[in-house]
N, C-alpha and C. Protein backbone atom coordinates (compact mmCIF):
# COMPACT_ATOMS: atom_id res chain seq x y z
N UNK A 1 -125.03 -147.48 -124.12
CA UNK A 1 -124.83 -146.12 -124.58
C UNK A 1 -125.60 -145.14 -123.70
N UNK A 2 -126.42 -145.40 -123.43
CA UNK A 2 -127.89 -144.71 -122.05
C UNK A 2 -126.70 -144.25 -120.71
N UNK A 3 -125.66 -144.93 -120.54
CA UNK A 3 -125.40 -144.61 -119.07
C UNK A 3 -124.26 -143.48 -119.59
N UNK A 4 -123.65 -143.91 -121.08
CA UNK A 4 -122.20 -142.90 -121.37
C UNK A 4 -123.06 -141.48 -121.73
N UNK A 5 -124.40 -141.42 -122.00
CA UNK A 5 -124.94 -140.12 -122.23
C UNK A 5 -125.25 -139.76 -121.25
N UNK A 6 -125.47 -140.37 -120.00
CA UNK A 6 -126.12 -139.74 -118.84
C UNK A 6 -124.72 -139.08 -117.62
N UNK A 7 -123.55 -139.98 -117.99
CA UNK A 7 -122.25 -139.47 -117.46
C UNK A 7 -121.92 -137.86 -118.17
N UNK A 8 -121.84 -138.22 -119.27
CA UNK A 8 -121.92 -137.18 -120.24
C UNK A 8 -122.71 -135.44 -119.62
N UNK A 9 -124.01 -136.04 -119.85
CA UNK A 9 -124.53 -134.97 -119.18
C UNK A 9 -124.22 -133.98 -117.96
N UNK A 10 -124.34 -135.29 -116.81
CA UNK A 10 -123.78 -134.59 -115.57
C UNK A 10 -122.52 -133.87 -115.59
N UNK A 11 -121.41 -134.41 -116.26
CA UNK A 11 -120.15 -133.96 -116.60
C UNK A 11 -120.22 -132.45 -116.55
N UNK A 12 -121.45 -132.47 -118.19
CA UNK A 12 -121.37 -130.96 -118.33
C UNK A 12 -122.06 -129.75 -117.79
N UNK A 13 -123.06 -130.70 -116.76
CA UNK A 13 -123.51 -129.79 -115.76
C UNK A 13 -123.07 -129.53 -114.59
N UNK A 14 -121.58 -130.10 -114.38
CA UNK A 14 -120.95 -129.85 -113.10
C UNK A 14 -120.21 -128.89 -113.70
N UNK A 15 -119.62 -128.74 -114.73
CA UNK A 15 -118.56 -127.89 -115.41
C UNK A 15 -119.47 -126.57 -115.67
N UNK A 16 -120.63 -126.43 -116.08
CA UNK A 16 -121.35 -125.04 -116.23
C UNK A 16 -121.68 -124.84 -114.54
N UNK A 17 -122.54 -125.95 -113.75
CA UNK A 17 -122.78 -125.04 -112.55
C UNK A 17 -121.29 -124.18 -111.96
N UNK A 18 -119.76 -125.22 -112.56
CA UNK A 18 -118.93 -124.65 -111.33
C UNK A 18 -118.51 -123.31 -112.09
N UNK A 19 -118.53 -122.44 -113.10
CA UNK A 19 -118.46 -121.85 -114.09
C UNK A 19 -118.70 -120.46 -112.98
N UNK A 20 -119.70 -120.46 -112.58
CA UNK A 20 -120.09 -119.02 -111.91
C UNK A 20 -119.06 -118.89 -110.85
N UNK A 21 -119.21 -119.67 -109.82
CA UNK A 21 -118.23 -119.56 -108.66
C UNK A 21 -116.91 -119.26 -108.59
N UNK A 22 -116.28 -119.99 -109.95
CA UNK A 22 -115.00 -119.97 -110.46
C UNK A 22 -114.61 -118.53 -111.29
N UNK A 23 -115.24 -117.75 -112.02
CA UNK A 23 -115.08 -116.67 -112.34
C UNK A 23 -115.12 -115.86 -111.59
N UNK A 24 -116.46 -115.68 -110.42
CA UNK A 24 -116.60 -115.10 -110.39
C UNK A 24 -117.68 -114.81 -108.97
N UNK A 25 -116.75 -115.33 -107.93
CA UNK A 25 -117.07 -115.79 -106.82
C UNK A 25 -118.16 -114.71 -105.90
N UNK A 26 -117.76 -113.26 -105.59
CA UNK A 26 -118.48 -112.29 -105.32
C UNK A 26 -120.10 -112.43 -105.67
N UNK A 27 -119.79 -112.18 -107.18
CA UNK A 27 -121.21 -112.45 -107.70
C UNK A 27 -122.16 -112.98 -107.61
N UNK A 28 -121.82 -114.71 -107.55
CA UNK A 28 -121.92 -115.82 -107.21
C UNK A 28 -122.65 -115.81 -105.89
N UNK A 29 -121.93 -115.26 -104.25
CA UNK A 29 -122.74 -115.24 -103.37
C UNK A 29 -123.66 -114.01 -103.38
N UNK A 30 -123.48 -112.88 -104.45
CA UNK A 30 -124.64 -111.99 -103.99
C UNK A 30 -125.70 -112.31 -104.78
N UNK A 31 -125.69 -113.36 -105.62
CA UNK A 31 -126.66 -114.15 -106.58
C UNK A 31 -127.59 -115.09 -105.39
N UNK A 32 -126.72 -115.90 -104.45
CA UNK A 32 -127.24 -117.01 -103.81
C UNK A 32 -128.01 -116.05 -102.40
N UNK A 33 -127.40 -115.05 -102.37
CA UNK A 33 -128.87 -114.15 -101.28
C UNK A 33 -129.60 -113.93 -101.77
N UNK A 34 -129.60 -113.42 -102.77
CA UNK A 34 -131.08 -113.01 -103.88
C UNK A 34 -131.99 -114.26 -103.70
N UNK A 35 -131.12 -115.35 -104.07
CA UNK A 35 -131.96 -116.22 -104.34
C UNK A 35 -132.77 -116.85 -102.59
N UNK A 36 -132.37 -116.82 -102.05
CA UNK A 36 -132.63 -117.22 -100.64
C UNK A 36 -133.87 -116.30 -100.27
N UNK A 37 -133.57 -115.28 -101.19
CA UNK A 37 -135.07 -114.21 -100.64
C UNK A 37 -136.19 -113.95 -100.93
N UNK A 38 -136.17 -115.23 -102.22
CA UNK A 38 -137.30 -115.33 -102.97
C UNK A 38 -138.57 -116.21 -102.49
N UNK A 39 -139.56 -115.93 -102.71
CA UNK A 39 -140.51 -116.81 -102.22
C UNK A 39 -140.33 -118.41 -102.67
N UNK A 40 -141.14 -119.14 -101.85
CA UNK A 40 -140.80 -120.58 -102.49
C UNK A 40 -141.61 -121.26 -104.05
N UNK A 41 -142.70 -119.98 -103.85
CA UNK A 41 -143.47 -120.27 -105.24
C UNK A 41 -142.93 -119.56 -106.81
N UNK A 42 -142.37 -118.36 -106.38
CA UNK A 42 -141.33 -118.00 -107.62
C UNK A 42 -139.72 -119.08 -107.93
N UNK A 43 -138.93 -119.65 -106.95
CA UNK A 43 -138.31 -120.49 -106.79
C UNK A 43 -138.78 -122.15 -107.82
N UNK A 44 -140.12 -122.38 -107.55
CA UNK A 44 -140.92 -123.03 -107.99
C UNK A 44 -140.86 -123.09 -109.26
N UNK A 45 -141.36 -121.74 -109.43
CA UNK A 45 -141.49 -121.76 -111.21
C UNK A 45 -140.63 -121.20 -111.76
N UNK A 46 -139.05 -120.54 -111.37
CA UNK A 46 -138.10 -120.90 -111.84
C UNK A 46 -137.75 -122.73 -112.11
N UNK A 47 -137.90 -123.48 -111.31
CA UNK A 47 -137.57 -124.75 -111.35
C UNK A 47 -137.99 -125.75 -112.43
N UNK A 48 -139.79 -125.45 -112.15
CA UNK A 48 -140.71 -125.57 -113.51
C UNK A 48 -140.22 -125.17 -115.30
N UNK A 49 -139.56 -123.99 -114.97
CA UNK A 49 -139.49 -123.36 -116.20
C UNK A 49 -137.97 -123.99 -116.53
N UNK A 50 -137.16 -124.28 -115.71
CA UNK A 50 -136.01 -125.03 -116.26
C UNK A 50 -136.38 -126.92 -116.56
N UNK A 51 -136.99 -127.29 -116.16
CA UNK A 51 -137.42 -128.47 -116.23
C UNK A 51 -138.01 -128.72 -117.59
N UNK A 52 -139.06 -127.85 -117.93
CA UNK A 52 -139.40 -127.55 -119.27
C UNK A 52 -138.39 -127.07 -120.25
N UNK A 53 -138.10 -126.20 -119.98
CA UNK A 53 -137.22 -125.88 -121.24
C UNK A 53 -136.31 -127.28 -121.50
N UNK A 54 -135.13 -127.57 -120.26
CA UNK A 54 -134.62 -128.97 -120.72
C UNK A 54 -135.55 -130.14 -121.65
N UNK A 55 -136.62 -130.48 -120.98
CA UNK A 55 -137.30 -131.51 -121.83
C UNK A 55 -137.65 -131.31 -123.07
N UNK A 56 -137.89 -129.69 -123.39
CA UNK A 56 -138.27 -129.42 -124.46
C UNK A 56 -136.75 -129.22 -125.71
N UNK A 57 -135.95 -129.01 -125.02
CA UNK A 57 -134.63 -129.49 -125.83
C UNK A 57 -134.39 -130.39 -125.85
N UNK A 58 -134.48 -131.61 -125.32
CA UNK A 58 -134.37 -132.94 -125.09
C UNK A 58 -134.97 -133.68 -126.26
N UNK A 59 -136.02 -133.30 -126.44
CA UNK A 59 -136.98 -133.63 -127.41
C UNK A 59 -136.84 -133.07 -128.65
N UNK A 60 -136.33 -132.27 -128.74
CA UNK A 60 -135.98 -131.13 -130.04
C UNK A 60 -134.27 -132.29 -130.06
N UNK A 61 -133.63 -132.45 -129.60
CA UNK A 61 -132.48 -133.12 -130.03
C UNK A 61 -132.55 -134.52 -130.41
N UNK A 62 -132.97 -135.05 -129.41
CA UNK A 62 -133.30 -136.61 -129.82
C UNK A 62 -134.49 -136.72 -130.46
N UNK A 63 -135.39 -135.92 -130.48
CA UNK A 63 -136.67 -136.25 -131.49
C UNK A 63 -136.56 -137.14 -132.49
């Protein structure tokens, strides 16, 4: 059951990442310069702060 939840997952994180591009393509690359212009330590703790939040839902669901 471990591998059909982990297919699962990715599934639905290929379907939300492709979500932006697909609506709404413009946006999408003036999003990905922004992001290119950011330092690597704000980048960072964007990364941090998504990492956390996931685990912390992770844990809030399967708890």
């Amino acid at each position: 059951m471990l591998w059909n939840d982990l297919f699962t997952a990715v599934a639905l994180l290929l379907v939300l990442e492709g979500l932006m591009p697909f609506l709404n393509p413009a946006g999408f690359k003036r999003a990905l310069i922004q992001i290119v212009a950011l330092p690597d330590g704000v980048l960072r703790g964007f990364g941090f702060a998504a990492i956390t939040a996931g685990l912390l839902l992770l844990w809030w669901l399967r708890g």
